[in-house]
Protein backbone atom coordinates (compact mmCIF):
# COMPACT_ATOMS: atom_id res chain seq x y z
CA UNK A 1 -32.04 -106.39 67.89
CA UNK A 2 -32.19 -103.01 68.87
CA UNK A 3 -32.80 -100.31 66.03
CA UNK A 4 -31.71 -96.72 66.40
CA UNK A 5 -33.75 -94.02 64.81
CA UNK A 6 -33.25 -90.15 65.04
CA UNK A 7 -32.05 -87.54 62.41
CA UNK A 8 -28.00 -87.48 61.02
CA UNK A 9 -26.07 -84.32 62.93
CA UNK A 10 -24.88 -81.59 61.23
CA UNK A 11 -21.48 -82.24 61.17
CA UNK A 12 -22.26 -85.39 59.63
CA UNK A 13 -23.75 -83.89 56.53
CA UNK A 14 -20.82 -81.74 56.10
CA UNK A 15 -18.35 -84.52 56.31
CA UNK A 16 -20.41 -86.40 53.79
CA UNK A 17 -20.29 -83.36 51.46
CA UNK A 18 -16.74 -82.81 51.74
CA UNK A 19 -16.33 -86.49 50.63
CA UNK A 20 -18.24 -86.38 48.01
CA UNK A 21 -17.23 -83.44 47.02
CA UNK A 22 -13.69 -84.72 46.55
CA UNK A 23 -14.42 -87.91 45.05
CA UNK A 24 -15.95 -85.49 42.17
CA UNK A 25 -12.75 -84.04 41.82
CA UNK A 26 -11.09 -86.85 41.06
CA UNK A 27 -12.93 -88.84 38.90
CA UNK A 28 -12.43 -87.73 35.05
CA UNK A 29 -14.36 -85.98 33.07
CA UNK A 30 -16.34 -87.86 30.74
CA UNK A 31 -15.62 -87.66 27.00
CA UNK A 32 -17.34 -89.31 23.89
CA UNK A 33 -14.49 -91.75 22.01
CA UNK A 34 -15.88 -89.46 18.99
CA UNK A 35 -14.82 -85.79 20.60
CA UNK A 36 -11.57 -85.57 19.96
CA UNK A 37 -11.53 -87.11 16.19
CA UNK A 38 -14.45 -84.51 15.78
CA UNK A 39 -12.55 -81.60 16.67
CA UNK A 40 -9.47 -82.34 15.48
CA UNK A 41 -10.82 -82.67 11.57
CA UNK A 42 -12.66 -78.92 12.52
CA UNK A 43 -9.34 -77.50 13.27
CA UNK A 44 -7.96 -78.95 10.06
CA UNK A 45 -10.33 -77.74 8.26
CA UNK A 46 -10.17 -74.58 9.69
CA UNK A 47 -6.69 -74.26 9.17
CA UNK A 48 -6.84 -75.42 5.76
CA UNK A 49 -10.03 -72.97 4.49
CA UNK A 50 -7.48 -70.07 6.37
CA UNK A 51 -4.67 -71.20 4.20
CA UNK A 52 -6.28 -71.34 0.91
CA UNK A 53 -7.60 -67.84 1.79
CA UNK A 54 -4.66 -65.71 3.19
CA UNK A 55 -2.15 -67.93 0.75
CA UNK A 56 -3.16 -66.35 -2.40
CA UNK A 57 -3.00 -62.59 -0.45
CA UNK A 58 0.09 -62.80 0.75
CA UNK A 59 2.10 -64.19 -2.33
CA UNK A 60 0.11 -61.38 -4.22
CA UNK A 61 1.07 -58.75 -1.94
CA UNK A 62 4.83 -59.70 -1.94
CA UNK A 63 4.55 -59.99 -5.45
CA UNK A 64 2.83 -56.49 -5.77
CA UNK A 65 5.22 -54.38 -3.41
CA UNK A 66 8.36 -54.29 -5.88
CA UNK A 67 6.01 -53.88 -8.90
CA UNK A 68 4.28 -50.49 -7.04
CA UNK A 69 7.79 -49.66 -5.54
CA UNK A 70 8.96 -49.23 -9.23
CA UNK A 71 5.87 -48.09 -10.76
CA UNK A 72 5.46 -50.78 -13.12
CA UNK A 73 1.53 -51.31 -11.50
CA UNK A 74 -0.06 -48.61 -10.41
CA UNK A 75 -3.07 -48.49 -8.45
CA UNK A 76 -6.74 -46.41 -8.41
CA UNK A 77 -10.04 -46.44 -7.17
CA UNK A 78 -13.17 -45.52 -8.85
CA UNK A 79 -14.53 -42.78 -7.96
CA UNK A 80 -17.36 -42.07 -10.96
CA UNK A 81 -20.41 -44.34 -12.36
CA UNK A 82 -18.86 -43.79 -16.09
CA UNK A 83 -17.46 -47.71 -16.29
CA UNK A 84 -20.57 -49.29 -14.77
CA UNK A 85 -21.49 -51.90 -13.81
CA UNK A 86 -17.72 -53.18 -15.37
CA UNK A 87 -16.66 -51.31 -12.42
CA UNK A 88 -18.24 -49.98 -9.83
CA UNK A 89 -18.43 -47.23 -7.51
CA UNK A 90 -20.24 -46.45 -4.28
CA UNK A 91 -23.11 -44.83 -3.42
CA UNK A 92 -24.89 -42.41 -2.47
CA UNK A 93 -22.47 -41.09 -5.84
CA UNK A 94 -25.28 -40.82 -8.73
CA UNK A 95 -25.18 -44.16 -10.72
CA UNK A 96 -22.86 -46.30 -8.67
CA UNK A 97 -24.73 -49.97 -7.65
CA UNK A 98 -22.69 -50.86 -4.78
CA UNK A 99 -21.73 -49.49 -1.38
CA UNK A 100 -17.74 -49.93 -1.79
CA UNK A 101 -15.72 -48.95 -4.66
CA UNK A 102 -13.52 -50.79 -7.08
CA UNK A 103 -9.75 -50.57 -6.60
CA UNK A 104 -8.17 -51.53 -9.54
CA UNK A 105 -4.73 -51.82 -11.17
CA UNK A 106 -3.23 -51.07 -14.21
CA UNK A 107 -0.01 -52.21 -15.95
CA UNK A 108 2.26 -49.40 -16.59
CA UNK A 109 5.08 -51.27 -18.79
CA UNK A 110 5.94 -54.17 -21.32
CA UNK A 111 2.27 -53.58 -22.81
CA UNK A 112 0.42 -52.95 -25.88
CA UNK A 113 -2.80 -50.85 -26.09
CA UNK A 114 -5.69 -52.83 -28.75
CA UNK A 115 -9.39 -52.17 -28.64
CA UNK A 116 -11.50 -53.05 -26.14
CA UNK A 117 -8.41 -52.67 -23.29
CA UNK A 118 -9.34 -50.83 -20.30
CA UNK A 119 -7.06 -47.87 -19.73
CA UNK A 120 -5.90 -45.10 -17.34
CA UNK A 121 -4.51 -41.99 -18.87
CA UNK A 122 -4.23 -37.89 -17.55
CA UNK A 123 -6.55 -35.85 -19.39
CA UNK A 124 -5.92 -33.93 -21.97
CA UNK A 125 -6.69 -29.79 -21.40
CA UNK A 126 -9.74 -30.11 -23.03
CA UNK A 127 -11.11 -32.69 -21.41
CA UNK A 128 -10.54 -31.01 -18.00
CA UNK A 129 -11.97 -28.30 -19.34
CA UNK A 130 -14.96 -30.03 -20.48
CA UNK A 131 -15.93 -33.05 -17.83
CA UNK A 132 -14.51 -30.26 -15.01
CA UNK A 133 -11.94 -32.53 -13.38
CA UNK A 134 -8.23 -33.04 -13.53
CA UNK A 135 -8.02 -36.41 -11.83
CA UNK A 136 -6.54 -39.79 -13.66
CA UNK A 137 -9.38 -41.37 -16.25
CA UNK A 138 -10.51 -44.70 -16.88
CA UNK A 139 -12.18 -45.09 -20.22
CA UNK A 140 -12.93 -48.25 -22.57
CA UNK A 141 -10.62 -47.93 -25.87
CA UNK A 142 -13.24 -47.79 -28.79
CA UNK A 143 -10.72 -46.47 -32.06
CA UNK A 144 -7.65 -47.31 -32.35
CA UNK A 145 -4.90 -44.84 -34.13
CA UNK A 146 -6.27 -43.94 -37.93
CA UNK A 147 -9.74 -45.39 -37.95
CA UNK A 148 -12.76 -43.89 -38.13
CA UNK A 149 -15.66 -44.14 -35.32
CA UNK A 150 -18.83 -43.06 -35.75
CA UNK A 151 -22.04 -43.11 -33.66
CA UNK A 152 -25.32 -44.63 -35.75
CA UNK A 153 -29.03 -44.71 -34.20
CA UNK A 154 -30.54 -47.34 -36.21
CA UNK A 155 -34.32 -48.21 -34.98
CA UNK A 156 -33.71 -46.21 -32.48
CA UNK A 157 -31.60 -47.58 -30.40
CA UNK A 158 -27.78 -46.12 -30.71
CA UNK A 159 -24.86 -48.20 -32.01
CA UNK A 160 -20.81 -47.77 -32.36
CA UNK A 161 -19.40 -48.28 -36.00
CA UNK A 162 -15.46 -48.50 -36.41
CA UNK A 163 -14.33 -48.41 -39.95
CA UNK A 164 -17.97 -48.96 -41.19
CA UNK A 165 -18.48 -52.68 -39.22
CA UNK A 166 -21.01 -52.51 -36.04
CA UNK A 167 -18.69 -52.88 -33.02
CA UNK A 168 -19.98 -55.70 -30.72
CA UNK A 169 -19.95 -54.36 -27.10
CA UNK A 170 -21.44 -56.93 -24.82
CA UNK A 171 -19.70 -54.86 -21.60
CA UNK A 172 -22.89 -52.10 -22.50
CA UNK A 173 -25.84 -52.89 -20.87
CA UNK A 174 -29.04 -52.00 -23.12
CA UNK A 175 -30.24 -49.51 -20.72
CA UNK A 176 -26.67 -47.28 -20.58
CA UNK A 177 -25.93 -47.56 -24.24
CA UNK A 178 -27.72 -44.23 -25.16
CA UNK A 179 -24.70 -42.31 -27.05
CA UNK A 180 -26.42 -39.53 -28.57
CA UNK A 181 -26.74 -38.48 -32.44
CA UNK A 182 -25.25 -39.42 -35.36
CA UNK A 183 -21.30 -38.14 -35.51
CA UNK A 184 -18.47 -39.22 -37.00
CA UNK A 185 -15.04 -39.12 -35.50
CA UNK A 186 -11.55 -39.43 -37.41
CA UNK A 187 -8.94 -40.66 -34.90
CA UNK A 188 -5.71 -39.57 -35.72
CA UNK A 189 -2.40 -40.95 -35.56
CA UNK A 190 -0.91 -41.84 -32.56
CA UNK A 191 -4.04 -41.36 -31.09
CA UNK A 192 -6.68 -43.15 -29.10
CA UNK A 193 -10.72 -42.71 -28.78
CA UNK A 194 -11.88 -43.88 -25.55
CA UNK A 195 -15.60 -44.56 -23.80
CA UNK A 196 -17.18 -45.60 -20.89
CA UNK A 197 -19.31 -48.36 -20.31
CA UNK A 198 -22.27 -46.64 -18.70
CA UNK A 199 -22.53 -44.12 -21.94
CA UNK A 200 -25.21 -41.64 -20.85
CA UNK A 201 -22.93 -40.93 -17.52
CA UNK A 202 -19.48 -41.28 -19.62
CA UNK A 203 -17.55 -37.71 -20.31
CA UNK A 204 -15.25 -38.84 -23.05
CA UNK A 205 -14.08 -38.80 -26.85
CA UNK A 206 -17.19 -37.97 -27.86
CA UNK A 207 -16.92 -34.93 -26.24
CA UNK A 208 -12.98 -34.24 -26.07
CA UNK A 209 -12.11 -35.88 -28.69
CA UNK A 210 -9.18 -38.45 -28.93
CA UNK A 211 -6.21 -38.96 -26.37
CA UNK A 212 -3.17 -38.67 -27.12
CA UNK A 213 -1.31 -42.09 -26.45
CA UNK A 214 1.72 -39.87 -24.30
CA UNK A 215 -0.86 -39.24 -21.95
CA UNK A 216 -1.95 -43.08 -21.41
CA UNK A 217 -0.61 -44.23 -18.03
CA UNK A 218 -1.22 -47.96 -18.09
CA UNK A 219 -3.95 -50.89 -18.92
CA UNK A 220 -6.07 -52.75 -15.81
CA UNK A 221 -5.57 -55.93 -15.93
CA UNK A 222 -7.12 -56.52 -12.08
CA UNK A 223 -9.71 -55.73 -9.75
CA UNK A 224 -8.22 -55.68 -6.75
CA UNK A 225 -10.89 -54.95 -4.23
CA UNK A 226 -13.47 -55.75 -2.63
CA UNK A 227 -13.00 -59.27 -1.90
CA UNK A 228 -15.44 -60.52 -3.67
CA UNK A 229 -14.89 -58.63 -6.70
CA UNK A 230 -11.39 -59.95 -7.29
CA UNK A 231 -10.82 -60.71 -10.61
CA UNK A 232 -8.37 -60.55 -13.81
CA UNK A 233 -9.07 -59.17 -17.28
């Protein structure tokens, strides 16, 4: 029996690389029986998480467009710290707590104006005159048409009285409800006396006086934006 020995050629090991290469080629990739279930539930639930998200935007905005088109909504942003932290500004503005502002919007028609309602409304001359700005407000209604408001410190701390009965504000924190001294306002008729939430930084009634209800534009009912501030009031 004769046994050859020696090294394999060159060409050889190409030829044998060639082949295996394309057997490679051929054979299939292989796959776990558990990939494609896998990805196919990620994709659902991908698709369904996208839904739920842009569903909600898009009705609202095609429900929005006609209702801005005719002016029945109207919206604004907020550009002062006066309604913190109900609504917030941005910094680096002194007394805003976030870095993006609220857009809100109001409800310009089939409404009713009550206490406690958010509002939008021009200023009256005085109060440009006073808080130095002509641009649309957005104050807290306090006094409705005929009653009487006045401003108590009792202990210390200050408090809001309408028609003699402590007014509970739980939108105040402790720390902003500084309102200054003792006054007493008569709101007349057809009139409205108005606040903001963060009271120390608030230019309002209790230094213009009441607003006239021609001049109120509309109530918020919605914070619009940021995302994570949407909400409904």
């Amino acid at each position: 029996m004769t046994v050859v020995t020696g090294t394999v050629s060159e060409r050889t090991r190409t030829r044998l690389h060639d082949l295996l290469a394309a057997s490679a080629n051929l054979l299939p990739l292989a796959s776990s029986p558990y990939t494609r279930p896998v990805r196919s539930a990620a994709l659902y639930v991908a698709v369904t998480l996208a839904t739920l998200l842009l569903a909600p935007l898009v009705l609202g905005a095609l429900i929005m467009i006609p209702l801005v088109a005719t002016g029945t909504v109207k919206m604004y942003v907020i550009a002062s710290s006066a309604m913190e932290p109900t609504l917030h500004c941005a910094r680096p503005a002194l007394g805003c707590e976030t870095g993006r502002k609220d857009r809100v919007v109001a409800l310009t028609r089939f409404i009713s104006y009550d206490r406690g309602d958010i509002v939008t409304f021009e200023p009256p001359p005085r109060a440009e005159a006073i808080c130095r700005t002509g641009v649309t407000f957005v104050k807290r209604i306090i006094g409705l048409p005929g009653e009487t408001v006045q401003i108590r410190l009792v202990e210390g701390a200050a408090a809001v009285y309408v028609n003699g009965r402590e007014l509970e504000e739980s939108y105040v924190e402790d720390d902003r409800s500084n309102i200054g001294p003792n006054r007493t306002f008569e709101v007349p008729h057809d009139h409205y006396f108005v606040m903001g939430d963060n009271r120390p930084r608030s230019c309002d009634s209790r230094l213009f006086g009441a607003v006239p209800k021609e001049n109120l534009i509309g109530k918020v009912f919605m914070t619009l934006w940021p995302p994570l501030r949407i909400s409904f009031r």
